[in-house]
PDB file of N, CA and C in Angstrom:
ATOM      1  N   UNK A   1     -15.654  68.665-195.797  1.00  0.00           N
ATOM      2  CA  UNK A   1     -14.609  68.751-196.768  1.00  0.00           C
ATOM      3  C   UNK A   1     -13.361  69.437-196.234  1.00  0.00           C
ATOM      4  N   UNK A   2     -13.438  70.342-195.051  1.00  0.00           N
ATOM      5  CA  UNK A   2     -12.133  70.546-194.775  1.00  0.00           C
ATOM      6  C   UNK A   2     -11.923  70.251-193.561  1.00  0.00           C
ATOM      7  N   UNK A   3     -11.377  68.996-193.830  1.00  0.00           N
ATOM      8  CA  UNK A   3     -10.807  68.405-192.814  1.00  0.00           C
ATOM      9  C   UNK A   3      -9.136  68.244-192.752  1.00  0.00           C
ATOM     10  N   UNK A   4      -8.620  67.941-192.080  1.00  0.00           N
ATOM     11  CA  UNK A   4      -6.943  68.069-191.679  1.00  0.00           C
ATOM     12  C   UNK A   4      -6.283  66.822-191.539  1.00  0.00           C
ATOM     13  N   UNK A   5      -5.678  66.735-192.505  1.00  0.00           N
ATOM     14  CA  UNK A   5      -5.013  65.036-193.013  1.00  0.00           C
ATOM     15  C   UNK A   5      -3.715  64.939-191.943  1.00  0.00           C
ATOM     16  N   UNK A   6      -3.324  66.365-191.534  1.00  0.00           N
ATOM     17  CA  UNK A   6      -1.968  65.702-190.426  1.00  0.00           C
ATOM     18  C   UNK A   6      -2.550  65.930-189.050  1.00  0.00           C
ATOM     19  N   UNK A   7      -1.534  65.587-188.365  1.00  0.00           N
ATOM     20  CA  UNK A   7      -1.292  65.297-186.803  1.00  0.00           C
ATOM     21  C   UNK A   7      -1.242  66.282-185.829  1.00  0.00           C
ATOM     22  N   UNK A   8      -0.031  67.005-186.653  1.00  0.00           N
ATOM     23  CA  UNK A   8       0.560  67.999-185.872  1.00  0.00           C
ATOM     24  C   UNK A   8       0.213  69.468-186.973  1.00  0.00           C
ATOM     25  N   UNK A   9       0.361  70.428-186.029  1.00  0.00           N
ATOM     26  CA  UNK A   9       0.380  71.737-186.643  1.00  0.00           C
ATOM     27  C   UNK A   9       1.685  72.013-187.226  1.00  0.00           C
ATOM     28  N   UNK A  10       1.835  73.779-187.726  1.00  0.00           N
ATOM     29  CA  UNK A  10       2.576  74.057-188.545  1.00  0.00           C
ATOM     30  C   UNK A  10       3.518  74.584-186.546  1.00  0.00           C
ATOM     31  N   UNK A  11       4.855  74.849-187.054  1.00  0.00           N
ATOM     32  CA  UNK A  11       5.744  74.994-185.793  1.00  0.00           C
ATOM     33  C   UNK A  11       5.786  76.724-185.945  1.00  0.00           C
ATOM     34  N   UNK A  12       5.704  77.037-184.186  1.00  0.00           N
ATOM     35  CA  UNK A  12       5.427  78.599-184.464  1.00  0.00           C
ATOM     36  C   UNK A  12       6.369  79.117-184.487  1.00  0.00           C
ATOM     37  N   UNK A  13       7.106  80.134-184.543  1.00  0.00           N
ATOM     38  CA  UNK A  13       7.807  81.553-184.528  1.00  0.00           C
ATOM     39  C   UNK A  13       8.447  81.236-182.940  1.00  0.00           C
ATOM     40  N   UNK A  14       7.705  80.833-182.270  1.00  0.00           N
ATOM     41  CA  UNK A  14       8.340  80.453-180.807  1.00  0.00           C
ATOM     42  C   UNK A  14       9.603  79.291-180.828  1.00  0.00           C
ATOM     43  N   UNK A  15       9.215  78.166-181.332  1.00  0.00           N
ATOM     44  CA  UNK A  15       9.635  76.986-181.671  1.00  0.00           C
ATOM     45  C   UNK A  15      10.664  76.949-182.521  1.00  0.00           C
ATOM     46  N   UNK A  16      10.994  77.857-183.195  1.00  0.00           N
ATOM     47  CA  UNK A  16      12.394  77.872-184.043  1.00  0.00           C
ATOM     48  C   UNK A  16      13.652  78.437-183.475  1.00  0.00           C
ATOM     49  N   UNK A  17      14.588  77.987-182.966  1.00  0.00           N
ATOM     50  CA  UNK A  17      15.928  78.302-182.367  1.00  0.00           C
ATOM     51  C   UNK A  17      16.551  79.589-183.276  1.00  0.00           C
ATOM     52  N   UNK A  18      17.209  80.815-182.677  1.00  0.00           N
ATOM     53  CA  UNK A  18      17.447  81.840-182.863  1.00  0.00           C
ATOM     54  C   UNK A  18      18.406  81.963-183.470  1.00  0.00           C
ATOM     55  N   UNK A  19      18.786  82.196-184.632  1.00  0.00           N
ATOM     56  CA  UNK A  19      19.631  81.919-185.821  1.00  0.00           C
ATOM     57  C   UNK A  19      20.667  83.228-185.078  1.00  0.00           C
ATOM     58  N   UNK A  20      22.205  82.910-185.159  1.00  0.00           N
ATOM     59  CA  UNK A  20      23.305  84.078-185.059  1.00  0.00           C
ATOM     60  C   UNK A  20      23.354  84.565-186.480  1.00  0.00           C
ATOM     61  N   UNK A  21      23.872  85.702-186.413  1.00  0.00           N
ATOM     62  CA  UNK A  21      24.282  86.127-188.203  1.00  0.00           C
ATOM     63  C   UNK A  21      26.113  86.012-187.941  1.00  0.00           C
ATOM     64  N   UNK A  22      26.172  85.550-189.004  1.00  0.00           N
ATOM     65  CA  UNK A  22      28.059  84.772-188.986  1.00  0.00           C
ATOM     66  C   UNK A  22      28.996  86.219-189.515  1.00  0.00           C
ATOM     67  N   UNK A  23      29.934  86.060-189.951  1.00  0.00           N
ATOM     68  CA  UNK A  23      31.022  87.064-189.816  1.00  0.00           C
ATOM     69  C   UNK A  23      30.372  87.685-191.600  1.00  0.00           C
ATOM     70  N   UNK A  24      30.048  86.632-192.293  1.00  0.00           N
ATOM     71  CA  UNK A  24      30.009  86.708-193.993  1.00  0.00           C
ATOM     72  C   UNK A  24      28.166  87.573-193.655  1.00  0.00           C
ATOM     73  N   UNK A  25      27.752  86.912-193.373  1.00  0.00           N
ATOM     74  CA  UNK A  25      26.138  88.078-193.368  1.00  0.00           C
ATOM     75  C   UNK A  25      26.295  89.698-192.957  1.00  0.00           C
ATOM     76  N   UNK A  26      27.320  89.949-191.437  1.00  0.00           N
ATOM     77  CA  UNK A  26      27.523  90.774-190.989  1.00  0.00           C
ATOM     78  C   UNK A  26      27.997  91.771-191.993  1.00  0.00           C
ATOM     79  N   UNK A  27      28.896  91.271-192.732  1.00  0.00           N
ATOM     80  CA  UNK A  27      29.656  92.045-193.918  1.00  0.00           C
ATOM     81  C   UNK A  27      28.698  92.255-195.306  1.00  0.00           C
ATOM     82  N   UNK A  28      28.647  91.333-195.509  1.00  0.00           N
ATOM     83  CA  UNK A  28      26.786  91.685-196.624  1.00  0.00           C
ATOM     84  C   UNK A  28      26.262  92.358-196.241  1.00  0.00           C
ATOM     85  N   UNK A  29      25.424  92.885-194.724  1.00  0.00           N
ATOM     86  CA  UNK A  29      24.615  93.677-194.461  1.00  0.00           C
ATOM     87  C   UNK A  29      24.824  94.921-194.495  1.00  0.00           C
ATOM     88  N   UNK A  30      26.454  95.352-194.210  1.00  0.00           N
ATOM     89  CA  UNK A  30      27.114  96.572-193.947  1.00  0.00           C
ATOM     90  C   UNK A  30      27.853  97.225-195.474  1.00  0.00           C
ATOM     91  N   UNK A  31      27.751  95.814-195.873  1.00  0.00           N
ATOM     92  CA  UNK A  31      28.412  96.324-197.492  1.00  0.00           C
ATOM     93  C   UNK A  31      26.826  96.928-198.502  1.00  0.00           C
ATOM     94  N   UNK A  32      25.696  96.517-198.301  1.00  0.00           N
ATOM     95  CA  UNK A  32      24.419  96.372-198.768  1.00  0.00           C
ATOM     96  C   UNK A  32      23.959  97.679-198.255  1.00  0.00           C
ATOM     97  N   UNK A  33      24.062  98.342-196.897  1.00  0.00           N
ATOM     98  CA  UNK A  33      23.597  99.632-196.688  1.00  0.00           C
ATOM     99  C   UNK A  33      24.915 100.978-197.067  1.00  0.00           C
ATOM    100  N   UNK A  34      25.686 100.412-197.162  1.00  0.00           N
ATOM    101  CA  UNK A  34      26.848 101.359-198.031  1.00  0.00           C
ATOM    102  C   UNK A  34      26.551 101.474-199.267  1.00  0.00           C
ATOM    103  N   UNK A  35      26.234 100.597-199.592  1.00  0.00           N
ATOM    104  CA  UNK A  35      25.509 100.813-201.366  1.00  0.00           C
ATOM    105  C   UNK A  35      24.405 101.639-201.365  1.00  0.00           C
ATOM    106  N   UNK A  36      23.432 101.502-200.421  1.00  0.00           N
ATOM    107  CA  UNK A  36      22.692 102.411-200.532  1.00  0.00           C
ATOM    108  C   UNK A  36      22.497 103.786-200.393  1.00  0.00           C
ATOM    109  N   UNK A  37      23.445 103.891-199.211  1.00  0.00           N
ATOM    110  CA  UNK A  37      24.225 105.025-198.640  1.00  0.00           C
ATOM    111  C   UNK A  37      24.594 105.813-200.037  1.00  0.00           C
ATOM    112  N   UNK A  38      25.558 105.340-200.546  1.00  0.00           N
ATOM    113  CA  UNK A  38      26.400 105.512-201.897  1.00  0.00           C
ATOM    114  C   UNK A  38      25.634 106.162-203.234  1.00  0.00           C
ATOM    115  N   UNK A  39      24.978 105.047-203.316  1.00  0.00           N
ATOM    116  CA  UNK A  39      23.972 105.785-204.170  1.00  0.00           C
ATOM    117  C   UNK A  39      22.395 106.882-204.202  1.00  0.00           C
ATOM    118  N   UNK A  40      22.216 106.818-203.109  1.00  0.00           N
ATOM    119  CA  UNK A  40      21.667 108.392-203.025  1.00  0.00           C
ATOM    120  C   UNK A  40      22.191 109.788-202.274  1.00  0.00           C
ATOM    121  N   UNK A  41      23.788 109.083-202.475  1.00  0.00           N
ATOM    122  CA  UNK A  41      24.378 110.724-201.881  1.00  0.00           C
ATOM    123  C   UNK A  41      23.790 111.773-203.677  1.00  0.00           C
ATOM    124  N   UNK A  42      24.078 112.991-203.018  1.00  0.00           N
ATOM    125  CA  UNK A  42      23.695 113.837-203.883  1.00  0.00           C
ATOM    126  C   UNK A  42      24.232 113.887-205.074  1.00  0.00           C
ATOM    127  N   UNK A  43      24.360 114.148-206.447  1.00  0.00           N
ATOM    128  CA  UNK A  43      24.888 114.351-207.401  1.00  0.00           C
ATOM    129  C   UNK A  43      26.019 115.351-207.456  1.00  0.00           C
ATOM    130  N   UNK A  44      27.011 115.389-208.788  1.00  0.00           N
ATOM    131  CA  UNK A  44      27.452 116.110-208.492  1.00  0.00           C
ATOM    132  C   UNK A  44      27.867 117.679-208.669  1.00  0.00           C
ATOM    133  N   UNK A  45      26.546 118.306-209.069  1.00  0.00           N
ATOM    134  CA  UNK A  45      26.185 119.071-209.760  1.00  0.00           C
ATOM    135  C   UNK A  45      26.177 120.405-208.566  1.00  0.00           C
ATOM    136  N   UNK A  46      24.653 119.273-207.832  1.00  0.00           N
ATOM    137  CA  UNK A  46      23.996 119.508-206.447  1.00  0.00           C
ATOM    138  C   UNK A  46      25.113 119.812-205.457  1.00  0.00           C
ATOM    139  N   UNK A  47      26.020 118.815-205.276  1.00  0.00           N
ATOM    140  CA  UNK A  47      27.254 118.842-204.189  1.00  0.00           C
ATOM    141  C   UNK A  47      27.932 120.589-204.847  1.00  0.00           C
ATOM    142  N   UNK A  48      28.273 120.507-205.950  1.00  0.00           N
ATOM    143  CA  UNK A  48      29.286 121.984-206.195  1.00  0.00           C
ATOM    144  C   UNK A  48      27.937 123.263-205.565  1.00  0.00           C
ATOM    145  N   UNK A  49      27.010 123.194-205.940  1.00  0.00           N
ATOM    146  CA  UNK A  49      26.168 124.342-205.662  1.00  0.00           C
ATOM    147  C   UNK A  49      25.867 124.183-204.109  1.00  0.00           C
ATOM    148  N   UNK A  50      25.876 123.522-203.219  1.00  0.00           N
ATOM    149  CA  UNK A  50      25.965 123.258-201.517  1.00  0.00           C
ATOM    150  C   UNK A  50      27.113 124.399-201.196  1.00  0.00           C
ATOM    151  N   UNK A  51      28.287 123.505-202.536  1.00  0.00           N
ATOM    152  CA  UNK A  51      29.664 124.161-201.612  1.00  0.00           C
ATOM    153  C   UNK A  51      29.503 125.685-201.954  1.00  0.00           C
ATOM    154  N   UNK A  52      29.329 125.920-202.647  1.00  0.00           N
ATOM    155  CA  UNK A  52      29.266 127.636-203.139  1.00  0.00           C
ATOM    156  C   UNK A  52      28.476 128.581-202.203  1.00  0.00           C
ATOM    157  N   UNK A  53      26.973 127.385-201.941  1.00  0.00           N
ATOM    158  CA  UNK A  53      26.063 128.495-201.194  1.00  0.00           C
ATOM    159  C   UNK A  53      27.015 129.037-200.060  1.00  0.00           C
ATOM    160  N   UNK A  54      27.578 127.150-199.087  1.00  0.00           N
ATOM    161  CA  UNK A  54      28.436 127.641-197.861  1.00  0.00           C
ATOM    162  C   UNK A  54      29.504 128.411-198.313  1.00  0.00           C
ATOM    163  N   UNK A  55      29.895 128.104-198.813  1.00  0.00           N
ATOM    164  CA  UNK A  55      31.018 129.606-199.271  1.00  0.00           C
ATOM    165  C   UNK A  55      30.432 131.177-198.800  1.00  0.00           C
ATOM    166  N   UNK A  56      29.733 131.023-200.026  1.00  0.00           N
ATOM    167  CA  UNK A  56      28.762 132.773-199.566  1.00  0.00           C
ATOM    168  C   UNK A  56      27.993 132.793-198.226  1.00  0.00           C
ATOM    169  N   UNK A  57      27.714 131.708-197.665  1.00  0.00           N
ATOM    170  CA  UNK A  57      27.097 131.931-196.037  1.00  0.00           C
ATOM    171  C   UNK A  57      28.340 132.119-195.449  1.00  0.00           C
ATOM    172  N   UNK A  58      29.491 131.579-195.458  1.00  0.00           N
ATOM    173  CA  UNK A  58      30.073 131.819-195.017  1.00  0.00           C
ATOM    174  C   UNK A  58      31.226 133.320-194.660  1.00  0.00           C
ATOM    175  N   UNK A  59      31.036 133.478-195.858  1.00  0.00           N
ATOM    176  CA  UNK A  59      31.388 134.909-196.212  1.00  0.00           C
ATOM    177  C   UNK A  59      30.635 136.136-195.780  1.00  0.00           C
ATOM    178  N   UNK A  60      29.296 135.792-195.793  1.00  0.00           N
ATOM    179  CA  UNK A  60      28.975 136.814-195.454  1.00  0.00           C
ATOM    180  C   UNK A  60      28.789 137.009-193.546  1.00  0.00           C
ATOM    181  N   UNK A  61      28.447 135.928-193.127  1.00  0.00           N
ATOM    182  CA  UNK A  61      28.879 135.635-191.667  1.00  0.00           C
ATOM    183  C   UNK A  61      30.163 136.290-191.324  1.00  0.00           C
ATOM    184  N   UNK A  62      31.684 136.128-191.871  1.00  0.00           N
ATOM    185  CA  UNK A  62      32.457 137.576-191.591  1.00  0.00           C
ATOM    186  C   UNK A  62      32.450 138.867-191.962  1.00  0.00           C
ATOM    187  N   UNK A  63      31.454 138.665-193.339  1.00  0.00           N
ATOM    188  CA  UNK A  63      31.800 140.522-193.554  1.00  0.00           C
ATOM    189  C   UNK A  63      30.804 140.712-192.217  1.00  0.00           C
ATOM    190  N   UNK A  64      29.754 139.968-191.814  1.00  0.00           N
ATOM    191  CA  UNK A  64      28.999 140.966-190.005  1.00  0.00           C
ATOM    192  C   UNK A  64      29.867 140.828-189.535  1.00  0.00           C
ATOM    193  N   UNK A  65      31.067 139.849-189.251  1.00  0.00           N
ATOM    194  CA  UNK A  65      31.667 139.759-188.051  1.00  0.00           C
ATOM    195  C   UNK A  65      32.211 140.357-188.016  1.00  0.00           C
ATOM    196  N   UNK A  66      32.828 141.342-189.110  1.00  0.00           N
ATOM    197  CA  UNK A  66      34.074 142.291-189.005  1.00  0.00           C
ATOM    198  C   UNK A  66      33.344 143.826-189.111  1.00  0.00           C
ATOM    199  N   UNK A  67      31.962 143.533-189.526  1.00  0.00           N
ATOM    200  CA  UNK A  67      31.456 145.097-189.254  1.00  0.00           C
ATOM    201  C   UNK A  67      30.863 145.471-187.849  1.00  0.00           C
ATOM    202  N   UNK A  68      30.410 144.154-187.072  1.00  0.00           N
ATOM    203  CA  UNK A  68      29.947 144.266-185.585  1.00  0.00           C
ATOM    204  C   UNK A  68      31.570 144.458-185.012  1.00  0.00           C
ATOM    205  N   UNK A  69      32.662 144.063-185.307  1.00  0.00           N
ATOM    206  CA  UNK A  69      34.143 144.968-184.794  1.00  0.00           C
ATOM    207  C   UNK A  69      34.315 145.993-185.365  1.00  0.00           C
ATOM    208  N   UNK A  70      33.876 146.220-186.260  1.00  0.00           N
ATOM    209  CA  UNK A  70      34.160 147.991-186.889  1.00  0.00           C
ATOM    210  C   UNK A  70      33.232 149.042-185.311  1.00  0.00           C
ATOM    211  N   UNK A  71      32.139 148.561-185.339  1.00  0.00           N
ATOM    212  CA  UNK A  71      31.044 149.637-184.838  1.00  0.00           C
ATOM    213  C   UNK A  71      32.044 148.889-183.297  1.00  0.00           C
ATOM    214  N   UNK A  72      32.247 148.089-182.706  1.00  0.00           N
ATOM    215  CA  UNK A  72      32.687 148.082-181.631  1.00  0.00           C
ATOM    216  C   UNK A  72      33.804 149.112-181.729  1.00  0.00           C
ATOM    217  N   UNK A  73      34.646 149.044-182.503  1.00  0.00           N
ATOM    218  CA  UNK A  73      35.589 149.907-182.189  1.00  0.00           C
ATOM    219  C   UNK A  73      35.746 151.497-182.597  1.00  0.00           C
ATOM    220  N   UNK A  74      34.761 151.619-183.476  1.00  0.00           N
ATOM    221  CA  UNK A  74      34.306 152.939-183.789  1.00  0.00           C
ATOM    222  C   UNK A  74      33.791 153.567-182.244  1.00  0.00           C
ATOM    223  N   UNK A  75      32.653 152.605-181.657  1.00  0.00           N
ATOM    224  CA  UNK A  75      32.087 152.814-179.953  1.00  0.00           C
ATOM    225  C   UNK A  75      33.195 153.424-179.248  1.00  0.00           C
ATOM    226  N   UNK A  76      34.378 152.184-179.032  1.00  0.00           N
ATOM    227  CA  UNK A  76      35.611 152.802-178.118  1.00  0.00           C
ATOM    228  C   UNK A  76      35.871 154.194-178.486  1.00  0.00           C
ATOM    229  N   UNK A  77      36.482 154.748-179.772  1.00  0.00           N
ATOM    230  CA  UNK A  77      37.326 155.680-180.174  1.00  0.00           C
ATOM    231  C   UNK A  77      36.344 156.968-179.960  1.00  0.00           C
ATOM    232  N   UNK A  78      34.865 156.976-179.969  1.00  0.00           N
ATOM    233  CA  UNK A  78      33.930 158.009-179.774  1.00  0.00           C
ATOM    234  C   UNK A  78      34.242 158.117-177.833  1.00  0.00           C
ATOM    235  N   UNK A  79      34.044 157.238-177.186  1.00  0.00           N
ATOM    236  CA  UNK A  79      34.190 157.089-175.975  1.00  0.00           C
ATOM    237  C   UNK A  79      35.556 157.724-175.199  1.00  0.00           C
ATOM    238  N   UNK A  80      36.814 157.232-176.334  1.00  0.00           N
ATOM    239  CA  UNK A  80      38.343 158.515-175.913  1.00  0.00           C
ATOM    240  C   UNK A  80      38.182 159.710-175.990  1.00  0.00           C
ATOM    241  N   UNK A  81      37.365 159.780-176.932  1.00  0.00           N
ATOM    242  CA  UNK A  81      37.877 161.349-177.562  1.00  0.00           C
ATOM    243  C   UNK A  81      36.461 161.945-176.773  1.00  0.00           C
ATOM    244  N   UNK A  82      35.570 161.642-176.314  1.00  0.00           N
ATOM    245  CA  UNK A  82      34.361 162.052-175.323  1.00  0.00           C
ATOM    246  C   UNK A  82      35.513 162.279-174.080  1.00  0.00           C
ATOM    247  N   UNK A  83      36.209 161.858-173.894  1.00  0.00           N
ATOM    248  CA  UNK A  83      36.920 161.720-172.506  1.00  0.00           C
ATOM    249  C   UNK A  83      37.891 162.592-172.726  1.00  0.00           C
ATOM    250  N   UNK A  84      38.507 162.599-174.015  1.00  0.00           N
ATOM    251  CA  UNK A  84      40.056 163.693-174.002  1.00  0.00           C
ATOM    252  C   UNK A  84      39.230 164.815-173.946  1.00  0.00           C
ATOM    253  N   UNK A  85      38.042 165.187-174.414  1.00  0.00           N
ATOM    254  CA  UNK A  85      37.416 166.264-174.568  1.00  0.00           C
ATOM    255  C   UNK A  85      37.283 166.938-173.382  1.00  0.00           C
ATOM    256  N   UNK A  86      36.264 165.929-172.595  1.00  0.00           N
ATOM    257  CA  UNK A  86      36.249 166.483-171.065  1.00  0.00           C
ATOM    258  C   UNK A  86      37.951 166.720-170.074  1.00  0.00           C
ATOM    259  N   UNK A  87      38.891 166.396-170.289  1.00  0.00           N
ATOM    260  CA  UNK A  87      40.137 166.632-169.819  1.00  0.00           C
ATOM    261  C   UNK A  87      40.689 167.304-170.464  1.00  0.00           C
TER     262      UNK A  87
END
């Protein structure tokens, strides 16, 4: 009962000539992952609370930066007056 009424087989994956994608697919494809792109950027709730955290990381990254120059220069001024002392 199962026998095979055609001739030829089905044509493989080898046998089919290699399709180009044209100028109009190229643009579908790039417009199609921008959409997706698009729609799972973050909300915009989420986006204001990002910017705030970096704000305060950022902020607080100079108040060290300006207290690791405080103690640097507090260092120097102990280091003159160690020296005017001895002279």
């Amino acid at each position: 009962m199962n026998t095979t009424l055609t001739t030829h087989g089905r044509p493989t994956r080898d046998a089919l000539p290699a399709r180009r994608l044209g100028l109009v697919d190229r643009v579908a494809l790039h417009l199609g992952i921008a959409l997706i792109r698009w729609g799972r950027r973050p909300g915009r709730e989420l986006a204001r609370h990002e910017r705030l955290a970096n704000r305060h990381e950022l902020a607080l990254l100079a108040r060290n930066h300006r207290a690791m120059l405080d103690a640097i220069e507090q260092d120097r001024n102990r280091e003159r007056l160690a020296v005017a002392r001895i002279h």
